[in-house]
C-alpha atoms as a PDB file:
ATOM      1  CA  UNK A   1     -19.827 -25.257 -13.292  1.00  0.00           C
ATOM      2  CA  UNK A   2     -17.912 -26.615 -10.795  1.00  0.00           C
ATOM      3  CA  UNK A   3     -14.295 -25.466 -10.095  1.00  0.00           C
ATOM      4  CA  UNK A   4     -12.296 -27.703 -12.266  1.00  0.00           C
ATOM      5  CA  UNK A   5      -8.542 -26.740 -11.066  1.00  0.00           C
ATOM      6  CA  UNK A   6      -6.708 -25.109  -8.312  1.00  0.00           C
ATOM      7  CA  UNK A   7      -8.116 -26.248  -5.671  1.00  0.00           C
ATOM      8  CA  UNK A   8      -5.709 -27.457  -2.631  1.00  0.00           C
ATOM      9  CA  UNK A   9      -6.819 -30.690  -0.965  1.00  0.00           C
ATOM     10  CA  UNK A  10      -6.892 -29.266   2.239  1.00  0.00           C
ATOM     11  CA  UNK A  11      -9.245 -26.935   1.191  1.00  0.00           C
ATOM     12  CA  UNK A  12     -13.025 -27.606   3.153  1.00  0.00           C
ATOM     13  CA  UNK A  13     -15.719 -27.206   0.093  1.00  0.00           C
ATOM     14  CA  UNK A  14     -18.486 -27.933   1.847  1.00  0.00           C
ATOM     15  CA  UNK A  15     -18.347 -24.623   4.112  1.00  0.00           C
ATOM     16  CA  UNK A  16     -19.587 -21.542   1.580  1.00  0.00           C
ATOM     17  CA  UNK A  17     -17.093 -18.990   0.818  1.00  0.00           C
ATOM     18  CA  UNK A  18     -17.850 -15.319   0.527  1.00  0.00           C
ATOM     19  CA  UNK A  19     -15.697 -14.611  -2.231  1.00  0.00           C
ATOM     20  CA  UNK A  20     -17.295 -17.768  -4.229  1.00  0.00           C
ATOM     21  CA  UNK A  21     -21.095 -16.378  -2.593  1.00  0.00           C
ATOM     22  CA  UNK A  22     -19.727 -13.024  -4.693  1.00  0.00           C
ATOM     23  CA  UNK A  23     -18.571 -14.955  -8.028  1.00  0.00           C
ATOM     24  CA  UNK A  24     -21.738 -16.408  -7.904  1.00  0.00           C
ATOM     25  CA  UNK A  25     -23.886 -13.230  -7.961  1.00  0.00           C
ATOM     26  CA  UNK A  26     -21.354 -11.738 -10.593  1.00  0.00           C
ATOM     27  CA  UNK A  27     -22.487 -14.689 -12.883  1.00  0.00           C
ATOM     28  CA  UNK A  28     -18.839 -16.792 -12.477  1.00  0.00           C
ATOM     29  CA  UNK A  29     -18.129 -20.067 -12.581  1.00  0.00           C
ATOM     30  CA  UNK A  30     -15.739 -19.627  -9.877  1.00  0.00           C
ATOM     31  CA  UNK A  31     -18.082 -21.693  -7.020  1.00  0.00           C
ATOM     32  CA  UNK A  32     -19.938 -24.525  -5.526  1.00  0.00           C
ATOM     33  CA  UNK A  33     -23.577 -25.767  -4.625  1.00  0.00           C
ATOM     34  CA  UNK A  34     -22.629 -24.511  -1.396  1.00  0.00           C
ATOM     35  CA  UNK A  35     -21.743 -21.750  -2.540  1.00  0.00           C
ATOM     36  CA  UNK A  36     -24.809 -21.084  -4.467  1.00  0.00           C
ATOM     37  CA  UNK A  37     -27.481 -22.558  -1.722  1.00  0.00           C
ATOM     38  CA  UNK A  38     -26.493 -19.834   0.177  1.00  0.00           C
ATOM     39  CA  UNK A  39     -26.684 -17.208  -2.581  1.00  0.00           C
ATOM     40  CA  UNK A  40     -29.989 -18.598  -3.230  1.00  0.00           C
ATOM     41  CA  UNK A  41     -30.856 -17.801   0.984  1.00  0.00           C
ATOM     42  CA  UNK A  42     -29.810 -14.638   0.970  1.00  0.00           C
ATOM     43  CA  UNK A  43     -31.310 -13.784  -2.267  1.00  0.00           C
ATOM     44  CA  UNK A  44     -34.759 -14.995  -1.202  1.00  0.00           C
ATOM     45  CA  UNK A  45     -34.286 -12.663   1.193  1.00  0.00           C
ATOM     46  CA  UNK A  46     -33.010  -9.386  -0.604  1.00  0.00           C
ATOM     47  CA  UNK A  47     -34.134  -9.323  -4.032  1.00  0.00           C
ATOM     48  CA  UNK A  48     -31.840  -7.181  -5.035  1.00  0.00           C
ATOM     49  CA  UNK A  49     -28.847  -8.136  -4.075  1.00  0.00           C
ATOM     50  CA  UNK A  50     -27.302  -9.578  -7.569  1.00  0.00           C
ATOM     51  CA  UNK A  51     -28.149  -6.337  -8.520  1.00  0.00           C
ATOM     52  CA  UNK A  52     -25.923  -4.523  -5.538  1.00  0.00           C
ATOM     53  CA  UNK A  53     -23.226  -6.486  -6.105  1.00  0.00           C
ATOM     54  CA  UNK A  54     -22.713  -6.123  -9.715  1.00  0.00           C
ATOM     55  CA  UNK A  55     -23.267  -2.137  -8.682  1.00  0.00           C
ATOM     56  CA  UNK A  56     -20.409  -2.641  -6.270  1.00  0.00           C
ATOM     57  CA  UNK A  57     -18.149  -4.146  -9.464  1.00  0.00           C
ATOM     58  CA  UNK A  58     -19.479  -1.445 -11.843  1.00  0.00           C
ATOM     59  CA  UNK A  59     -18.049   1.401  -9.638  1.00  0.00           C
ATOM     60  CA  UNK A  60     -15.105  -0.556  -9.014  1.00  0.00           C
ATOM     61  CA  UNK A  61     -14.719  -0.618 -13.138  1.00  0.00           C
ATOM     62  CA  UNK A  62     -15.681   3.466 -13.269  1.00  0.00           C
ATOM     63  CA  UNK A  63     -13.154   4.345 -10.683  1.00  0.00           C
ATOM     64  CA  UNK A  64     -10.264   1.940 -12.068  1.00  0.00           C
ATOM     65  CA  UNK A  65     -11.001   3.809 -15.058  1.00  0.00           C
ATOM     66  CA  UNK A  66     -11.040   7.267 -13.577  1.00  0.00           C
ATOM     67  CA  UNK A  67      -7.645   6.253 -11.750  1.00  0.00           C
ATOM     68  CA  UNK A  68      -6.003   5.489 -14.625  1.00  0.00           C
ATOM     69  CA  UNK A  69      -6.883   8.799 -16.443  1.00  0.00           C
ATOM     70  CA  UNK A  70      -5.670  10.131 -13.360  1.00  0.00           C
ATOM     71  CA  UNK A  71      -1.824   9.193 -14.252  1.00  0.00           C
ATOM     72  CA  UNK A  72      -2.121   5.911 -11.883  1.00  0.00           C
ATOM     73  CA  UNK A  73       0.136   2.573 -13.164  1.00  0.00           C
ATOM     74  CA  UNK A  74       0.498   0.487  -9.944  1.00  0.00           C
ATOM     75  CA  UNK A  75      -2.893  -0.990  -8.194  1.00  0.00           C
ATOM     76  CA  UNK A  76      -2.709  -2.915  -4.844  1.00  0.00           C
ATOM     77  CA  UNK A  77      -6.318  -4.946  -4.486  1.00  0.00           C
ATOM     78  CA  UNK A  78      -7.104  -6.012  -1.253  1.00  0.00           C
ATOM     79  CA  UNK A  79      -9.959  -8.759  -0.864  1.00  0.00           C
ATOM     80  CA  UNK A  80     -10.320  -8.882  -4.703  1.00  0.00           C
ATOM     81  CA  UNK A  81     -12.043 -12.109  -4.316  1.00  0.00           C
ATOM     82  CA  UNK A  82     -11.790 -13.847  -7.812  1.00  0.00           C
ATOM     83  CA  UNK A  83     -10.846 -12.174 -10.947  1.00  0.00           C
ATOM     84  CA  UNK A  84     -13.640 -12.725 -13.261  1.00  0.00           C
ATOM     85  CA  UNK A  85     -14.044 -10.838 -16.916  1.00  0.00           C
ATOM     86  CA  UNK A  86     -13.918  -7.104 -16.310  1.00  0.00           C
ATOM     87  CA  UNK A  87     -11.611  -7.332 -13.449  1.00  0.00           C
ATOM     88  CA  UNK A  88      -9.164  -4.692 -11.799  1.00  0.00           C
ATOM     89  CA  UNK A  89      -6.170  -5.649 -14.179  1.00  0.00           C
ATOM     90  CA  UNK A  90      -8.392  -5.796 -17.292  1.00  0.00           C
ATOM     91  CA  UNK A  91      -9.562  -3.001 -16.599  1.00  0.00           C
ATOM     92  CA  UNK A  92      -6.463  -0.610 -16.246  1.00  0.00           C
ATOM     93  CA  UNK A  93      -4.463  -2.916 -18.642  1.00  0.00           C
ATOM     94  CA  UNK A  94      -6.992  -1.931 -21.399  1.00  0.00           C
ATOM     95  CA  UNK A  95      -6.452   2.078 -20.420  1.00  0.00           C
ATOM     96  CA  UNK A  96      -2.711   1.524 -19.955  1.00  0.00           C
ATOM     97  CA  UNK A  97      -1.474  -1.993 -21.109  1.00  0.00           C
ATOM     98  CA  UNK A  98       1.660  -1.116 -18.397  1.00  0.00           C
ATOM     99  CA  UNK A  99      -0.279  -1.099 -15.738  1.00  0.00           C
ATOM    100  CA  UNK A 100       0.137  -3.169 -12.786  1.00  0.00           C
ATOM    101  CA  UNK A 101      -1.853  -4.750 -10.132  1.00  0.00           C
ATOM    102  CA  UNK A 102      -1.535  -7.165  -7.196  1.00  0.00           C
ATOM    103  CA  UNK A 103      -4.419  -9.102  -5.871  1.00  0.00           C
ATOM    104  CA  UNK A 104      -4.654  -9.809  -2.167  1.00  0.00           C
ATOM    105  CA  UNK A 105      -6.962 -12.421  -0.818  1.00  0.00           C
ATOM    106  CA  UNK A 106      -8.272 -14.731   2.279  1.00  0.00           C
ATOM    107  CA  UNK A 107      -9.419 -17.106   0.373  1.00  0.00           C
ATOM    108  CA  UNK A 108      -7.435 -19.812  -0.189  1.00  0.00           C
ATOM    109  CA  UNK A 109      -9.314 -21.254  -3.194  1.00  0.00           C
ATOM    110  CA  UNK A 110      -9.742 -17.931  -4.433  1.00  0.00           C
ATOM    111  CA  UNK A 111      -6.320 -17.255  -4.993  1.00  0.00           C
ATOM    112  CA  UNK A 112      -5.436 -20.861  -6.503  1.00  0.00           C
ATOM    113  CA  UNK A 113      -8.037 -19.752  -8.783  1.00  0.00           C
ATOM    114  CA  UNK A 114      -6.272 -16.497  -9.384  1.00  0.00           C
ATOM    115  CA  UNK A 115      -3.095 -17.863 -10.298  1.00  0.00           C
ATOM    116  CA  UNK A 116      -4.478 -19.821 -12.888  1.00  0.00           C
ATOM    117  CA  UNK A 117      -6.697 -17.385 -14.776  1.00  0.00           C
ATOM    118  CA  UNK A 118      -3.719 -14.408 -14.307  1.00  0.00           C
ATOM    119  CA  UNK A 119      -0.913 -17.438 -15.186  1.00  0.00           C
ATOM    120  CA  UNK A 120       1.094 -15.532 -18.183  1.00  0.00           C
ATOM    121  CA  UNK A 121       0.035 -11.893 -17.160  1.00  0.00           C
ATOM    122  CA  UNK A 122       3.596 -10.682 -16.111  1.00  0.00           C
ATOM    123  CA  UNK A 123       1.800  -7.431 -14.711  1.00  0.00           C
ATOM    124  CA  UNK A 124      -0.126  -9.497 -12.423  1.00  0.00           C
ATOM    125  CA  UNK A 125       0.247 -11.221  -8.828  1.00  0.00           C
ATOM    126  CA  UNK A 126      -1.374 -12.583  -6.384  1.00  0.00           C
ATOM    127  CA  UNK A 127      -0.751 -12.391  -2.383  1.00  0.00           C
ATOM    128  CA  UNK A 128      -2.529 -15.116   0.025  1.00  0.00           C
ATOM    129  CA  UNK A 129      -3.046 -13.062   2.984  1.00  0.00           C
ATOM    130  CA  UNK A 130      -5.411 -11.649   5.122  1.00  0.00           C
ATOM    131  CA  UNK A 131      -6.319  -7.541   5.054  1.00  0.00           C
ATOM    132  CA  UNK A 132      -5.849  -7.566   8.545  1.00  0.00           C
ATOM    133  CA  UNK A 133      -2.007  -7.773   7.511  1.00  0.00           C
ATOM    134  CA  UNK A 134      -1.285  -4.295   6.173  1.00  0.00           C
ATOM    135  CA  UNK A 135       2.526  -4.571   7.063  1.00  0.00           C
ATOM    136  CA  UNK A 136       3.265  -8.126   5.583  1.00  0.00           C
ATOM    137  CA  UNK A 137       1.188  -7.263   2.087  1.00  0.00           C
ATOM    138  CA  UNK A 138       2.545  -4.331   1.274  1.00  0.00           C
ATOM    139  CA  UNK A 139       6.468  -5.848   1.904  1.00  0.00           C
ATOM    140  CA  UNK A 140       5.208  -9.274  -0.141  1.00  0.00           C
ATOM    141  CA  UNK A 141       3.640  -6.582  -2.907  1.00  0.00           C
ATOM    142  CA  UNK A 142       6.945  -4.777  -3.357  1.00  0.00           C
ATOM    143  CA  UNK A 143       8.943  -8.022  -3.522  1.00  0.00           C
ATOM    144  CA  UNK A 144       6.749  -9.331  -6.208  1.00  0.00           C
ATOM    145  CA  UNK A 145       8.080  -6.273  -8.260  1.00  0.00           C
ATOM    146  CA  UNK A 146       4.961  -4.893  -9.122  1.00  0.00           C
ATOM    147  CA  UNK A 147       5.046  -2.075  -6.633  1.00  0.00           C
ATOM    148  CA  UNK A 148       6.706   0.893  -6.372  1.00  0.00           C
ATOM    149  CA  UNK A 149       6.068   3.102  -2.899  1.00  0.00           C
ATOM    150  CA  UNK A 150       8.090   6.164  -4.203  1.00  0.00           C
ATOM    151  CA  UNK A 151       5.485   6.380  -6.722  1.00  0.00           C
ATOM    152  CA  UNK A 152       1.479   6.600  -6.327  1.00  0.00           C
ATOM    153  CA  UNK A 153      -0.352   3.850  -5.808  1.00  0.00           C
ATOM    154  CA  UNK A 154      -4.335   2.962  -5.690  1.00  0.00           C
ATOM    155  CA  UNK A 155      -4.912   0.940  -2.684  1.00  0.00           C
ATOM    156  CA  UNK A 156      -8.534  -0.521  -3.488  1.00  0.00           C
ATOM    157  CA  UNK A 157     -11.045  -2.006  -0.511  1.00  0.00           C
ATOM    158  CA  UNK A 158     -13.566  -2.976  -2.485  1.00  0.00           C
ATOM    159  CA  UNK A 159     -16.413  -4.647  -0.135  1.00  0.00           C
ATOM    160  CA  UNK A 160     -13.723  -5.960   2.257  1.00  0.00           C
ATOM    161  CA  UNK A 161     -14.131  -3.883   5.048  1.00  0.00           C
ATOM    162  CA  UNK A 162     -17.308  -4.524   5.882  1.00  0.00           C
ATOM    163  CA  UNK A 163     -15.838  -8.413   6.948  1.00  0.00           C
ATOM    164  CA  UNK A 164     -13.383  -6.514   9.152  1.00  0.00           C
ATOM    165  CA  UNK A 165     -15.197  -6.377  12.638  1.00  0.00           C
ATOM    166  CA  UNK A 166     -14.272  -3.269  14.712  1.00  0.00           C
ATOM    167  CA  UNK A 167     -12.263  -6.005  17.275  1.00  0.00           C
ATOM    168  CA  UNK A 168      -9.757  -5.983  14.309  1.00  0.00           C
ATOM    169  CA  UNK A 169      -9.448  -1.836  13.927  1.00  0.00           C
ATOM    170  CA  UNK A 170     -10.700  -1.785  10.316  1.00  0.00           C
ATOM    171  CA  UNK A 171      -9.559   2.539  11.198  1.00  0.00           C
ATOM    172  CA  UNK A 172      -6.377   1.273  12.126  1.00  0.00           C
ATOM    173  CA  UNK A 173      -5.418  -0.979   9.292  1.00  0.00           C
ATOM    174  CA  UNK A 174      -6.356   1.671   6.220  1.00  0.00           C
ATOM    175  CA  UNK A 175      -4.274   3.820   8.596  1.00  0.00           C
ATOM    176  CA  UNK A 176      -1.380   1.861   8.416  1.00  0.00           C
ATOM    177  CA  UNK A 177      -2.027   1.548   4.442  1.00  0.00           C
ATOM    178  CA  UNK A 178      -2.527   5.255   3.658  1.00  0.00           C
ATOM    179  CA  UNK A 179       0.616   6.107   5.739  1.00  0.00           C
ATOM    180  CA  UNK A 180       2.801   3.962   3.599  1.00  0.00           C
ATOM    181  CA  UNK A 181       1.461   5.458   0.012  1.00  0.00           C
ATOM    182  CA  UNK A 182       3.233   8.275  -1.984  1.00  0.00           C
ATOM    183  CA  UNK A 183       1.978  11.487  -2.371  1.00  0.00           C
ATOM    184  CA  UNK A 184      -0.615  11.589  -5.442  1.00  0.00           C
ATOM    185  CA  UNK A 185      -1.639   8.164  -4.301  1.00  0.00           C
ATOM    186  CA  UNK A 186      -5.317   7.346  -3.612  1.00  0.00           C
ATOM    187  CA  UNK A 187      -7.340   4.965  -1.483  1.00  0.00           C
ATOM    188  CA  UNK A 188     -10.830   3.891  -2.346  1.00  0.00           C
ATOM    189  CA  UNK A 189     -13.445   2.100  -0.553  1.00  0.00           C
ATOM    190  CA  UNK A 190     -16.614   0.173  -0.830  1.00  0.00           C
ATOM    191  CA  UNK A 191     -18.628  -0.715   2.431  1.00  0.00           C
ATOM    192  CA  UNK A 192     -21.937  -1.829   3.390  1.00  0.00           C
ATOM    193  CA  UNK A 193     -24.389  -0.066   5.281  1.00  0.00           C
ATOM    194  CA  UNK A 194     -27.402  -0.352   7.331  1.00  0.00           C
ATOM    195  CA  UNK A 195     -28.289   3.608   6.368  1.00  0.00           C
ATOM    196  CA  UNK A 196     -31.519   3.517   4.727  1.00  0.00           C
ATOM    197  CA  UNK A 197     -31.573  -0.315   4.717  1.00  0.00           C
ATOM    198  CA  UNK A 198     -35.050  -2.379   5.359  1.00  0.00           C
ATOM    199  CA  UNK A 199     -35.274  -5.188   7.715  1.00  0.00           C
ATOM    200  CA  UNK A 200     -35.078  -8.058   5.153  1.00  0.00           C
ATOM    201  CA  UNK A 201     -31.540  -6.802   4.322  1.00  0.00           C
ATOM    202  CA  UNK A 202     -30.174  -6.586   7.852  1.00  0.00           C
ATOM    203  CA  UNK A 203     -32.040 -10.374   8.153  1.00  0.00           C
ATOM    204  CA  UNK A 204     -29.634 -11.550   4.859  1.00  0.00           C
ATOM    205  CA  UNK A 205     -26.563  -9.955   6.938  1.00  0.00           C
ATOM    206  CA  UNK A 206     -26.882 -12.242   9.557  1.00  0.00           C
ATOM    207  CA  UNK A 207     -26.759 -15.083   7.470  1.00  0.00           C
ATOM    208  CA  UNK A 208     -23.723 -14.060   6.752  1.00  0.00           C
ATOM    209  CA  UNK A 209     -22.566 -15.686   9.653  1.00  0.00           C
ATOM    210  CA  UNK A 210     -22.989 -18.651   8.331  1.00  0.00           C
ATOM    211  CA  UNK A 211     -19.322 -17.930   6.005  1.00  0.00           C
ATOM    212  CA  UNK A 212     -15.849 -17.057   7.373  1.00  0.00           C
ATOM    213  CA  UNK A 213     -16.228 -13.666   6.739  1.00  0.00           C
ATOM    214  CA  UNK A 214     -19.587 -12.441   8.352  1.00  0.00           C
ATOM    215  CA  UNK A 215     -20.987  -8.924   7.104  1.00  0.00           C
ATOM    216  CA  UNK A 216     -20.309  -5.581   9.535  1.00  0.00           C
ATOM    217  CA  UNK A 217     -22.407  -3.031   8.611  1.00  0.00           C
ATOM    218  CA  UNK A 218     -21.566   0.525   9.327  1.00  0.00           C
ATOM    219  CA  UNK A 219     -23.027   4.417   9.072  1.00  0.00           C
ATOM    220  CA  UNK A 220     -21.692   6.849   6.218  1.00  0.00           C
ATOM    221  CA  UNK A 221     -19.764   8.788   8.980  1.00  0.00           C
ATOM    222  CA  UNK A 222     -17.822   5.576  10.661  1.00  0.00           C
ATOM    223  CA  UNK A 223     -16.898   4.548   6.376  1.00  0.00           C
ATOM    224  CA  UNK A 224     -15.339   8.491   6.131  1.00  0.00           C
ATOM    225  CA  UNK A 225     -12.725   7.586   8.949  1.00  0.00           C
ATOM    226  CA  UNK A 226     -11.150   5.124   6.242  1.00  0.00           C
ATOM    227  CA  UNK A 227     -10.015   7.869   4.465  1.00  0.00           C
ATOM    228  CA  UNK A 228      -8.731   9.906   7.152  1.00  0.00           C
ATOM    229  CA  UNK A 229      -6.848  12.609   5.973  1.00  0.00           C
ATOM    230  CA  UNK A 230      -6.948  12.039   2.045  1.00  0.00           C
ATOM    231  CA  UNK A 231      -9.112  14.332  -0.103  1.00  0.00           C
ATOM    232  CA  UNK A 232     -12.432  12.600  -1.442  1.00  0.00           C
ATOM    233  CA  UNK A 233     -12.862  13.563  -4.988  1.00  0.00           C
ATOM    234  CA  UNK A 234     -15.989  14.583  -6.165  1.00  0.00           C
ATOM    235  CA  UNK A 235     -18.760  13.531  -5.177  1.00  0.00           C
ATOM    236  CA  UNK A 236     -17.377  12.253  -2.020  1.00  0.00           C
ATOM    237  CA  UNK A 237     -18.899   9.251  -0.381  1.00  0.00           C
ATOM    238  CA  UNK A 238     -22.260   8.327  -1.975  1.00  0.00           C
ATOM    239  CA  UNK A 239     -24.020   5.459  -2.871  1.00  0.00           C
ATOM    240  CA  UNK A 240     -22.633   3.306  -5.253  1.00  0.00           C
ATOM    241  CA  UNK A 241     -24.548   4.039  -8.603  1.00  0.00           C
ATOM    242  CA  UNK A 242     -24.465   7.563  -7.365  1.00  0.00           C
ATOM    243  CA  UNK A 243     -20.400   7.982  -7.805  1.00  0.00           C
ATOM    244  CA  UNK A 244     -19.888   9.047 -11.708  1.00  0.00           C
ATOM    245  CA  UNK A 245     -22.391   7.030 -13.163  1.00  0.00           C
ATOM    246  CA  UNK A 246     -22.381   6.032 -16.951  1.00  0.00           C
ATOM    247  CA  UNK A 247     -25.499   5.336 -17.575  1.00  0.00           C
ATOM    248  CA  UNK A 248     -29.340   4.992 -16.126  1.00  0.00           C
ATOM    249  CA  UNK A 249     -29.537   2.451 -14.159  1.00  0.00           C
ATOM    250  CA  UNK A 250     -32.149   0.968 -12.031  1.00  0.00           C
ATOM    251  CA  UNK A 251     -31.344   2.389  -8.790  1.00  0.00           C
ATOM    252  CA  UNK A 252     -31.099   5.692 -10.009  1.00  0.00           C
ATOM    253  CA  UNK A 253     -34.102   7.094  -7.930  1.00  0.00           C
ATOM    254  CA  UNK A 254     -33.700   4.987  -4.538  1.00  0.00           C
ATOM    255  CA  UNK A 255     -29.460   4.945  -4.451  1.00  0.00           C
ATOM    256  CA  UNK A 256     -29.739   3.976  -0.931  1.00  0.00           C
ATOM    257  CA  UNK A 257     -31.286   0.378  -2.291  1.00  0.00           C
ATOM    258  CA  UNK A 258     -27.981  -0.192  -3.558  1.00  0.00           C
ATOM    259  CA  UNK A 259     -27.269  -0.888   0.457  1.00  0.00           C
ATOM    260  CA  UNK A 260     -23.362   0.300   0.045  1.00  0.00           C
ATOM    261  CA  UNK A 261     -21.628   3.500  -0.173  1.00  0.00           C
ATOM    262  CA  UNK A 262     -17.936   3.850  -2.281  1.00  0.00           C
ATOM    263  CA  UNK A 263     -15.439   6.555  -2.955  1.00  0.00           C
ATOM    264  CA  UNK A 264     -12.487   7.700  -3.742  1.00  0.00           C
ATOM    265  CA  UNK A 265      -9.628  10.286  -2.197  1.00  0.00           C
ATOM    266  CA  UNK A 266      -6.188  11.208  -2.780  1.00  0.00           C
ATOM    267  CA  UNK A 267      -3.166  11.858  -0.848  1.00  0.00           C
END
């Protein structure tokens, strides 16, 4: 389907978005045929790459979960794209129905779209802005009312560092996040790698280029500087289906296919 509301005139819809490219391999409605010719490109080329993605949204669900149980009530998503079903806020509002979470975006369309799905969710909000911002989202985040800095707070980069090229000091900006968090706070991060990768995949990253928001891959070590000096939990940085799994899946015996690594440590 095509979008059907939210979406400002000035907004160019025949240049593919990643965050719609994303929706699209979740299996939302959230996009366009451009969109979804260049899902089919990069698909053609990686097989598997619905299949990493929705691994990439599946840890995100495990470790909102895990946070929760962990005593946390305020979430700050950065890059959270479009919330489709099974979402950040869903997620934690079903563990603690007074939890709160701010969504932080680029994408102009995907945060018109935001506002309307989250429109009567007083525990919601949504920031237009771009990660590269720490200062300016964090201040717009606490003026919403939905965050608290004397308390501790999840700051989630979920597959939005990897669009940060190292010109912009990706190190640098989860610096300036972590530094601002409470104590008992945590920071967790999802990035894309070329460790293990074949040459098809590094081929669909370059096509990449063809969006606003071109893929940076980047080595398990140079992903551990995000996290400076918090404390990983267990088990540290691993491939994505290989953080707490739930269940079998299909990566189970070739983890690196996944083509991302994600964790989670606390101040």
């Amino acid at each position: 389907m095509e979008l059907s509301s939210g979406v400002p005139d000035d907004i160019d819809v025949t240049r593919p978005s990643a965050a719609r490219v994303y929706d699209y391999f979740l299996g939302g409605a959230h996009n366009f045929e451009v969109d979804r010719q260049l899902a089919a490109q990069i698909a053609s080329l990686t097989p598997n790459l619905a299949q990493t993605m929705r691994a990439n949204r599946s840890f995100l669900r495990r470790a909102v979960r895990y946070l929760v149980a962990e005593g946390i009530e305020q979430f700050l998503d950065l890059g959270s794209g479009i919330p489709t079903v099974g979402n950040v806020h869903e997620v934690a509002q079903d563990a603690n129905p007074q939890a709160r979470v701010v969504y932080v975006d680029v994408d102009p369309v995907a945060v018109a779209q935001s506002r309307a799905i989250l429109d009567g969710n007083k525990r919601t909000g949504v920031i237009h802005a771009d990660v590269r911002e720490p200062d300016r989202i964090v201040a717009e985040a606490v003026d919403l009312g939905l965050i608290d800095l004397s308390r501790p707070l999840a700051v989630l980069l979920a597959g939005v560092l990897h669009f940060i090229p190292d010109a912009d000091d990706p190190t640098g900006i989860t610096a300036r996040l972590r530094s601002v968090t409470a104590p008992g706070s945590f920071l967790l991060v999802s990035h894309a790698t070329q460790d293990g990768q074949p040459p098809e995949v590094l081929a669909a990253q370059r096509l990449s280029a063809r969006t606003d928001t071109e893929i940076h891959l980047r080595s398990h070590d140079r992903i551990l500087e995000y996290f400076g000096d918090f404390t990983l939990v267990e088990p540290g940085l691993v491939f994505l289906t290989r953080w707490r799994p739930e269940q079998v899946g299909d990566f189970d015996e070739h983890p690196e296919q996944v083509g991302a690594y994600g964790g989670v440590a606390r101040k």
